[in-house]
Protein backbone atom coordinates (compact mmCIF):
# COMPACT_ATOMS: atom_id res chain seq x y z
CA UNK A 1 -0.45 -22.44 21.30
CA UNK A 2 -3.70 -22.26 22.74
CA UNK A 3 -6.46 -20.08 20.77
CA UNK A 4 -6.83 -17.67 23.02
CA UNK A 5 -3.37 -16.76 23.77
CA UNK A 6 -3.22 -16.21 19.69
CA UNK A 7 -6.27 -14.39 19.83
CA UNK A 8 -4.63 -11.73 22.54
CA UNK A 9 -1.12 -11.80 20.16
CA UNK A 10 -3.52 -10.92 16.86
CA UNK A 11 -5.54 -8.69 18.82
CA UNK A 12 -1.93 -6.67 20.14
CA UNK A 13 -0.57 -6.52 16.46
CA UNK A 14 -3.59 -4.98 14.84
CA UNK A 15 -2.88 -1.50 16.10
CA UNK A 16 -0.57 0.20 14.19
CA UNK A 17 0.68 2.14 17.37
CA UNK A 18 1.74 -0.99 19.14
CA UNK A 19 3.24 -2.28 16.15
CA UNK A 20 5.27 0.92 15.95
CA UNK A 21 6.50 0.26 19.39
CA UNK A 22 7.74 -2.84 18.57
CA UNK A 23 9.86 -1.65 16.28
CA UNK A 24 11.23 0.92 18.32
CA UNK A 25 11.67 -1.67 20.71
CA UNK A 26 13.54 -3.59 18.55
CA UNK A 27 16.52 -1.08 18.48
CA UNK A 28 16.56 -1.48 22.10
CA UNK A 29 14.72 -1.02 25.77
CA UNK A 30 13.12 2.27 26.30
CA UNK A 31 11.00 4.38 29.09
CA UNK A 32 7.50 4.91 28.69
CA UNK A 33 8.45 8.68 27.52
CA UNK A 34 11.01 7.75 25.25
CA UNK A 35 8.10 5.39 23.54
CA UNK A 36 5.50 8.04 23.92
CA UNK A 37 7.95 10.91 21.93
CA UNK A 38 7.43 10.10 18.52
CA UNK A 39 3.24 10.15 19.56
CA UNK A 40 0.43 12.39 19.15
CA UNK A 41 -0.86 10.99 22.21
CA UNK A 42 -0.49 10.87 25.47
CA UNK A 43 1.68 9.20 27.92
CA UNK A 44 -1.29 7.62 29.36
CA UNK A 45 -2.29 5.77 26.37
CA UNK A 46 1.03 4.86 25.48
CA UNK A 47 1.12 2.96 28.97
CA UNK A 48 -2.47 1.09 27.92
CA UNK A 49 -1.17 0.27 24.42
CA UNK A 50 2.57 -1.40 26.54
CA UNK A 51 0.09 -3.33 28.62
CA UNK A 52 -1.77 -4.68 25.94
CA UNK A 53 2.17 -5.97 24.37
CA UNK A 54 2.57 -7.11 28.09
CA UNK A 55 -0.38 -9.43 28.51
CA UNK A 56 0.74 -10.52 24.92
CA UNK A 57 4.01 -11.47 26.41
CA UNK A 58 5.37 -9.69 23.40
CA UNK A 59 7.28 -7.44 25.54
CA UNK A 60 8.61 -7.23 29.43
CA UNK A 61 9.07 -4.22 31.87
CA UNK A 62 12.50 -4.07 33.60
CA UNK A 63 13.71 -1.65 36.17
CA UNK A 64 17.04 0.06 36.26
CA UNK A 65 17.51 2.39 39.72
CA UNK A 66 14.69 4.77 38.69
CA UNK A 67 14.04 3.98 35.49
CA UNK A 68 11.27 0.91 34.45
CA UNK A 69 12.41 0.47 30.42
CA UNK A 70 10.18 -1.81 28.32
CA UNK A 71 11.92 -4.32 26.10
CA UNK A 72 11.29 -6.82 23.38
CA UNK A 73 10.14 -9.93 24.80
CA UNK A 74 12.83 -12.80 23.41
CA UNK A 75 10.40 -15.31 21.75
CA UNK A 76 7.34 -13.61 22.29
CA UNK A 77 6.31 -14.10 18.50
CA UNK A 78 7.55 -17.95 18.50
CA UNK A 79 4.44 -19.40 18.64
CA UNK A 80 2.26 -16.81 16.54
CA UNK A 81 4.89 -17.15 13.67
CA UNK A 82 4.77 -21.15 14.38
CA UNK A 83 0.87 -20.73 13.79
CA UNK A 84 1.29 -18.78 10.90
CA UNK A 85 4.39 -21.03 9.15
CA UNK A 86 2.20 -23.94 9.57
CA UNK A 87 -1.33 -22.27 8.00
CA UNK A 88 0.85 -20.90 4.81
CA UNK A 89 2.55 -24.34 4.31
CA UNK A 90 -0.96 -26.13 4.52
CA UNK A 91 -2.47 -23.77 1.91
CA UNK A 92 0.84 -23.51 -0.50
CA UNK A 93 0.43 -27.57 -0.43
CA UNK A 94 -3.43 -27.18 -0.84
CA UNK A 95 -2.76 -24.30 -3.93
CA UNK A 96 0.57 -27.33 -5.40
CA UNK A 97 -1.87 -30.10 -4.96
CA UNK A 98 -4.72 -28.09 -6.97
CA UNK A 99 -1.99 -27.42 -9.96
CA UNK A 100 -0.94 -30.49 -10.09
CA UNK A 101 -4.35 -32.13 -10.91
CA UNK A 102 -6.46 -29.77 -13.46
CA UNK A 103 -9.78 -32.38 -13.01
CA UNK A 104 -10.12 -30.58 -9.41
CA UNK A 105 -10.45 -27.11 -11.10
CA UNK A 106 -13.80 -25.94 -10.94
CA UNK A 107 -14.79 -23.15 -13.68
CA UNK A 108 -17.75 -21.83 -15.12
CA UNK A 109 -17.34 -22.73 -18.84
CA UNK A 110 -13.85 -25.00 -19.78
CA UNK A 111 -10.39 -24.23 -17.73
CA UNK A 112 -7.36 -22.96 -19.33
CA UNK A 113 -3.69 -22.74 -17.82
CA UNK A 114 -2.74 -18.70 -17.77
CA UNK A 115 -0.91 -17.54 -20.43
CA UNK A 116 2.21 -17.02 -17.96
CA UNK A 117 2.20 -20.31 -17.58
CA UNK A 118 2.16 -19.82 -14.03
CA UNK A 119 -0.50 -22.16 -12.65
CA UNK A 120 -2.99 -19.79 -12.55
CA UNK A 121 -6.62 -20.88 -13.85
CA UNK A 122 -8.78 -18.23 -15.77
CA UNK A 123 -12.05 -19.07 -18.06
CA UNK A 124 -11.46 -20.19 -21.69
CA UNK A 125 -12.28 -17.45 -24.14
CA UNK A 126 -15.25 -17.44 -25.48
């Protein structure tokens, strides 16, 4: 996916309005004024926030006689979530290959396992 095309997904996820539409999306294609009901605002910026998921290509507008319902986009997150999968594998392999060998831990003053046992590092007690 190219970098900017993520950039314009991230940038249409970080408001919690148009995240909020998604999910009401998700149930199912809906008018501008359906989307706009559960809003303090108005139907105008509900419209700016559904281009925003447009240029995304998170979501589509269809038209039915009169009616122009929005709906969820199939695979618009594909590639995002592809991004992501392969950044949290690359750091959980990073994190497994930094338990695995203690002589790469770099602390203060000497490096003890946590108590847990989980893998976590912490200082020795002094």
């Amino acid at each position: 996916m190219p970098e900017d095309e993520l950039s314009t997904t991230f940038a249409a996820l970080a408001d919690p309005v148009r995240r909020a539409i998604l999910t009401r999306l998700q149930a199912g294609e809906a008018t501008v004024n359906e989307l706009a009901e559960p809003f303090s605002i108005s139907v105008q910026a509900i419209s700016k926030h559904l281009k925003v998921l447009e240029r995304a290509g998170l979501i589509s507008q269809g038209q039915d006689a009169q009616r122009r319902p929005r709906r969820l986009e199939p695979g618009g997150l594909d590639s995002t979530a592809e991004w992501v999968e392969n950044h949290r594998r690359a750091a959980e392999e990073r994190l497994d290959r930094l338990v695995l060998q203690p002589h790469l831990w770099r602390c203060a003053s000497p490096c003890v396992m946590a108590p847990s046992g989980t893998g976590l590092v912490s200082a020795a007690p002094e």
